[in-house]
PDB file of N, CA and C in Angstrom:
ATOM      1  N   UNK A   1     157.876  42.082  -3.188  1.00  0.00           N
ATOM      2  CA  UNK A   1     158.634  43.124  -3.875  1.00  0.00           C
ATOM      3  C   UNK A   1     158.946  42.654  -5.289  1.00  0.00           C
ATOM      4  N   UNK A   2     159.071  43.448  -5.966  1.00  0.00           N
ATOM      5  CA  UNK A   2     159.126  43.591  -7.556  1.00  0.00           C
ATOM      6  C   UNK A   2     160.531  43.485  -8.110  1.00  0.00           C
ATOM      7  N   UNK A   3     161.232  42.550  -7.660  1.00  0.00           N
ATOM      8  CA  UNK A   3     162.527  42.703  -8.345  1.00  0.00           C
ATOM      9  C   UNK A   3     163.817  43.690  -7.637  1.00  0.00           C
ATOM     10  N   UNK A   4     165.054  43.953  -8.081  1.00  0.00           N
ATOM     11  CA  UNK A   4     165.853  44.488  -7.475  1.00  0.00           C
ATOM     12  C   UNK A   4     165.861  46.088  -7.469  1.00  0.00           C
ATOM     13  N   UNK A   5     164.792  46.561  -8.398  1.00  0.00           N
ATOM     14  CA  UNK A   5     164.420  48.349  -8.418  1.00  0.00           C
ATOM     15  C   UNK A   5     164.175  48.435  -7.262  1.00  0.00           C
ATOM     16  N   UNK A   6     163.696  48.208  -6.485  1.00  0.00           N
ATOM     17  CA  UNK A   6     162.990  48.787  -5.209  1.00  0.00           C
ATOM     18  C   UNK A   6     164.113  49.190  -4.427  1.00  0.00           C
ATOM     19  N   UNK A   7     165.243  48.163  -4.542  1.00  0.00           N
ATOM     20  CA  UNK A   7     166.470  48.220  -3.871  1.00  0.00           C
ATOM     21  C   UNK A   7     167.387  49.203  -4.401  1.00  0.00           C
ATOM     22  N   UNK A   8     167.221  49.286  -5.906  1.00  0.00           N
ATOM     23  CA  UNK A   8     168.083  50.338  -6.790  1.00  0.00           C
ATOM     24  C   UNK A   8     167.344  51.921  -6.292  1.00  0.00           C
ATOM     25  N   UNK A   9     166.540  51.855  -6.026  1.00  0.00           N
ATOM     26  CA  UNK A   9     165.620  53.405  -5.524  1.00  0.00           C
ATOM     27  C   UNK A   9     166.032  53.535  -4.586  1.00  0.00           C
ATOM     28  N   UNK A  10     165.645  52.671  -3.213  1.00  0.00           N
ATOM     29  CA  UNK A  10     166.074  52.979  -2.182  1.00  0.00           C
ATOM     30  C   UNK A  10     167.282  53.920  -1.617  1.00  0.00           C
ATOM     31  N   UNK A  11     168.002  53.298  -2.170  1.00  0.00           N
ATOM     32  CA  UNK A  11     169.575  53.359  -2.018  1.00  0.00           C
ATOM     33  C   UNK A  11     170.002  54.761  -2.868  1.00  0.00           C
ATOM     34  N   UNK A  12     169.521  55.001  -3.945  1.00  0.00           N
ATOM     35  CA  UNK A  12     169.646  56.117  -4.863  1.00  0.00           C
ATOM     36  C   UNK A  12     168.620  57.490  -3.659  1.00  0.00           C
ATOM     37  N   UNK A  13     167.835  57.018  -3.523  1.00  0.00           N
ATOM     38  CA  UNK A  13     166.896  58.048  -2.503  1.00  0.00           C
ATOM     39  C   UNK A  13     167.933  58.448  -1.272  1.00  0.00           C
ATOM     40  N   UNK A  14     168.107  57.615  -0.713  1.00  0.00           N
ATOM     41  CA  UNK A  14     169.088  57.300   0.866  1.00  0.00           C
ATOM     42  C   UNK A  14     170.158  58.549   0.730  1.00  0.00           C
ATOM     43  N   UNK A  15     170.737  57.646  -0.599  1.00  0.00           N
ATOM     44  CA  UNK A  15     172.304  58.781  -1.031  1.00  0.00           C
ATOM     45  C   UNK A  15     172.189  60.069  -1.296  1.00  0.00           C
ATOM     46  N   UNK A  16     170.826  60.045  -1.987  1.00  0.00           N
ATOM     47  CA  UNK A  16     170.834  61.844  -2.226  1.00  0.00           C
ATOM     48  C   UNK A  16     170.639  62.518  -0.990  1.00  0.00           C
ATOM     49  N   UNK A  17     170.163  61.857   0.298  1.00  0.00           N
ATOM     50  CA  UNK A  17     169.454  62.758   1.067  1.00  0.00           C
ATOM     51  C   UNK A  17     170.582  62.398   2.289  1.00  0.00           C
ATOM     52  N   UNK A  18     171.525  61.463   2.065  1.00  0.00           N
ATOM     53  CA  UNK A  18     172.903  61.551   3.024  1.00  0.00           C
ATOM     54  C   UNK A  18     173.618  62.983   2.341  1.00  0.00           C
ATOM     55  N   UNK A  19     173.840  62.686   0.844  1.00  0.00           N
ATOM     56  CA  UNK A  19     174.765  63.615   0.315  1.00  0.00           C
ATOM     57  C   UNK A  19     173.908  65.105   0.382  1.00  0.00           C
ATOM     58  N   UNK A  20     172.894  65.589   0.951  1.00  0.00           N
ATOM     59  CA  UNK A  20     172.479  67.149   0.613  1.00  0.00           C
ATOM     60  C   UNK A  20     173.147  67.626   2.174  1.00  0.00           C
ATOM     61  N   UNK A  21     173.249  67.186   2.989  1.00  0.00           N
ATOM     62  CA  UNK A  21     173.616  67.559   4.839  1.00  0.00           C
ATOM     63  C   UNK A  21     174.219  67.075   5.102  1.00  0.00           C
ATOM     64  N   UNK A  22     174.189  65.569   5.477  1.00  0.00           N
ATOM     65  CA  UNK A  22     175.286  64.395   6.328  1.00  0.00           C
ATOM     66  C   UNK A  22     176.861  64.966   5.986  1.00  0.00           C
ATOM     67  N   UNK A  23     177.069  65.554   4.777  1.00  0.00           N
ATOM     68  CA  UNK A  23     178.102  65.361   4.573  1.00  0.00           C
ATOM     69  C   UNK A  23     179.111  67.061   5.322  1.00  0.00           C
ATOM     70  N   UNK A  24     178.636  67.185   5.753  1.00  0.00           N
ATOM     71  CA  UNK A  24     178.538  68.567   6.978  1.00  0.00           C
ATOM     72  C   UNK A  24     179.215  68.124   8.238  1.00  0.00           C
ATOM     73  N   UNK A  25     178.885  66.835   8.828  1.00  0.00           N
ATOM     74  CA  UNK A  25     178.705  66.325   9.659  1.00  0.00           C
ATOM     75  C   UNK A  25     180.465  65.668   9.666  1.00  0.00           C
ATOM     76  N   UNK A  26     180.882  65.844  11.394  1.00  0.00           N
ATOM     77  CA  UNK A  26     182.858  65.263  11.426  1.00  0.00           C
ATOM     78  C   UNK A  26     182.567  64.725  12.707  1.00  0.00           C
ATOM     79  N   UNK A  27     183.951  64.182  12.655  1.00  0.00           N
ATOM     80  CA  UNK A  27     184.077  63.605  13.342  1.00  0.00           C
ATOM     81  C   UNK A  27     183.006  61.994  14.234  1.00  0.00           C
ATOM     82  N   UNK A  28     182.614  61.842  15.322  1.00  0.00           N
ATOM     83  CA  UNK A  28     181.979  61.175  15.609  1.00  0.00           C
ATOM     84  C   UNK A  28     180.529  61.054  15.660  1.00  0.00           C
ATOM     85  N   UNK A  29     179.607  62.087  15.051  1.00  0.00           N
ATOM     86  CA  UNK A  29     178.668  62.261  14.442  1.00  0.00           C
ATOM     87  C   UNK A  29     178.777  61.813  13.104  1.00  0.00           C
ATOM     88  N   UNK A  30     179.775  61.760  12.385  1.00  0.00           N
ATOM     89  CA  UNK A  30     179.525  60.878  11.479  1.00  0.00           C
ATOM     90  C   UNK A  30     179.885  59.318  11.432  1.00  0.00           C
ATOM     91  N   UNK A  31     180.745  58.953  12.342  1.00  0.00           N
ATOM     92  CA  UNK A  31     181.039  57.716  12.485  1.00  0.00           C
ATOM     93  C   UNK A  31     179.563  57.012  12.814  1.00  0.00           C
ATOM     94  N   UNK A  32     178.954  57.409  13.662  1.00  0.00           N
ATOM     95  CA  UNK A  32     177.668  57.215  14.714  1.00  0.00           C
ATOM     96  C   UNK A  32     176.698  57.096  12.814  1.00  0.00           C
ATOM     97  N   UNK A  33     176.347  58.419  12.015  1.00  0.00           N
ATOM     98  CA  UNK A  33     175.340  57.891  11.022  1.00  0.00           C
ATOM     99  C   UNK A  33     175.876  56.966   9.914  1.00  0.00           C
ATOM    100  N   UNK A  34     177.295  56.807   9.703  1.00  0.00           N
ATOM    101  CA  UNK A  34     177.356  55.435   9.353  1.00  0.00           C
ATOM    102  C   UNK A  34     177.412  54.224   9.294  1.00  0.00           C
ATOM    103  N   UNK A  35     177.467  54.300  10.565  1.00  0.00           N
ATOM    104  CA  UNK A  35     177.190  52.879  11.677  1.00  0.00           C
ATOM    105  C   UNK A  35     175.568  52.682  11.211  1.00  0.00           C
ATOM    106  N   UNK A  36     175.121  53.612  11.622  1.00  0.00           N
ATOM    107  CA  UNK A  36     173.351  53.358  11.455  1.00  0.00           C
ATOM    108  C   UNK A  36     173.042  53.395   9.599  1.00  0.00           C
ATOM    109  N   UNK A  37     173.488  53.710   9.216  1.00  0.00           N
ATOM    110  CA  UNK A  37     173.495  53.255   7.642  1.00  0.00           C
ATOM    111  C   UNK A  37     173.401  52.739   6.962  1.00  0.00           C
ATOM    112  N   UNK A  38     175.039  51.829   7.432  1.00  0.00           N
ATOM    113  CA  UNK A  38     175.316  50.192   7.526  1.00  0.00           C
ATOM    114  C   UNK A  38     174.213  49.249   8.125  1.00  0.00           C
ATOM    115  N   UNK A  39     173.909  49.580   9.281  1.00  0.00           N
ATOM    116  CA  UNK A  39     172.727  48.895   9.868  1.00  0.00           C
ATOM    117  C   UNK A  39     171.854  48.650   9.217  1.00  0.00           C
ATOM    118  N   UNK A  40     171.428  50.370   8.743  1.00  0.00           N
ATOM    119  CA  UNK A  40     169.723  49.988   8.460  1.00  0.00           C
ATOM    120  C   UNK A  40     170.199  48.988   6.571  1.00  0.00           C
ATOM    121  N   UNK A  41     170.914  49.677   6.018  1.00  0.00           N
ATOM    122  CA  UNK A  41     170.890  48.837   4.610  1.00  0.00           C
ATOM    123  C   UNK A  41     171.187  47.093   5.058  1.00  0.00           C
ATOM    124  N   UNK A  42     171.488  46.974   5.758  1.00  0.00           N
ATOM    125  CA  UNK A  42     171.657  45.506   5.828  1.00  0.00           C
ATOM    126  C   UNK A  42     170.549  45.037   6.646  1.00  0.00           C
ATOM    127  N   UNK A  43     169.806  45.706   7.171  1.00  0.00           N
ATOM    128  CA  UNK A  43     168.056  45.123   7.518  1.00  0.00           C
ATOM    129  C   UNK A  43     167.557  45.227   6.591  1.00  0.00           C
ATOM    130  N   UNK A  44     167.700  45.993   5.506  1.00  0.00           N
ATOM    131  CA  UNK A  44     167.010  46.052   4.428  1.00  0.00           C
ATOM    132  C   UNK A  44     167.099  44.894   3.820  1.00  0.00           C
ATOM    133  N   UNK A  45     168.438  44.654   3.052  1.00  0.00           N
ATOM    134  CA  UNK A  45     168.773  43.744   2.593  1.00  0.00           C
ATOM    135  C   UNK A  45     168.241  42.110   2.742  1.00  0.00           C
ATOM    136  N   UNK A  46     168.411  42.006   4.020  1.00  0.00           N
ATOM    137  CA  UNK A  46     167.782  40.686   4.888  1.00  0.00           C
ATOM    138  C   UNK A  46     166.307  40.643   4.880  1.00  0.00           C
ATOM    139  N   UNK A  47     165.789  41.444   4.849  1.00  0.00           N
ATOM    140  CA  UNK A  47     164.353  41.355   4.785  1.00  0.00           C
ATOM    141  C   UNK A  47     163.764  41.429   3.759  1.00  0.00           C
ATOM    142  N   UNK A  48     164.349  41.902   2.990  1.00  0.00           N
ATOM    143  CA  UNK A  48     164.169  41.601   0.870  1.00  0.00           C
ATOM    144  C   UNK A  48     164.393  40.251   0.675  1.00  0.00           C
ATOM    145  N   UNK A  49     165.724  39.808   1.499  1.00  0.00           N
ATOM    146  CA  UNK A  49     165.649  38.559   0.797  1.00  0.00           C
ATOM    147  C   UNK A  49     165.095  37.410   1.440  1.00  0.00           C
ATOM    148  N   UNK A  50     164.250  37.550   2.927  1.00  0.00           N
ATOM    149  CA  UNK A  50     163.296  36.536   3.266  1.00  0.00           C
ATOM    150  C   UNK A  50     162.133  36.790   2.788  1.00  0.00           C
ATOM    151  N   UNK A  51     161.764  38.103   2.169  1.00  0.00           N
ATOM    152  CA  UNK A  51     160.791  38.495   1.781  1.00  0.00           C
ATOM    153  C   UNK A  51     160.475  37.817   0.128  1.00  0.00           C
TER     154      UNK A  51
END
């Protein structure tokens, strides 16, 4: 990977497409996709940086 853009996109991509619907979403349906959120950005993270 090419530096920290890939990570600056990602994350800019992610947010727009949490913020067009997700944000619709109460109660424990949303607890549940930010749990998985958290998750997946921090697999991300970890695997950028063994990568």
């Amino acid at each position: 990977m090419g530096g920290t853009g890939v990570i600056d996109r990602f994350l800019e991509v992610f947010t727009r497409y949490i913020d067009s619907g997700f944000g619709l979403l109460s109660g424990e349906v949303a607890f549940i996709a930010t749990t998985l959120i958290v998750i997946d950005v921090t697999l991300a993270a970890l695997f950028w940086s063994w990568g």
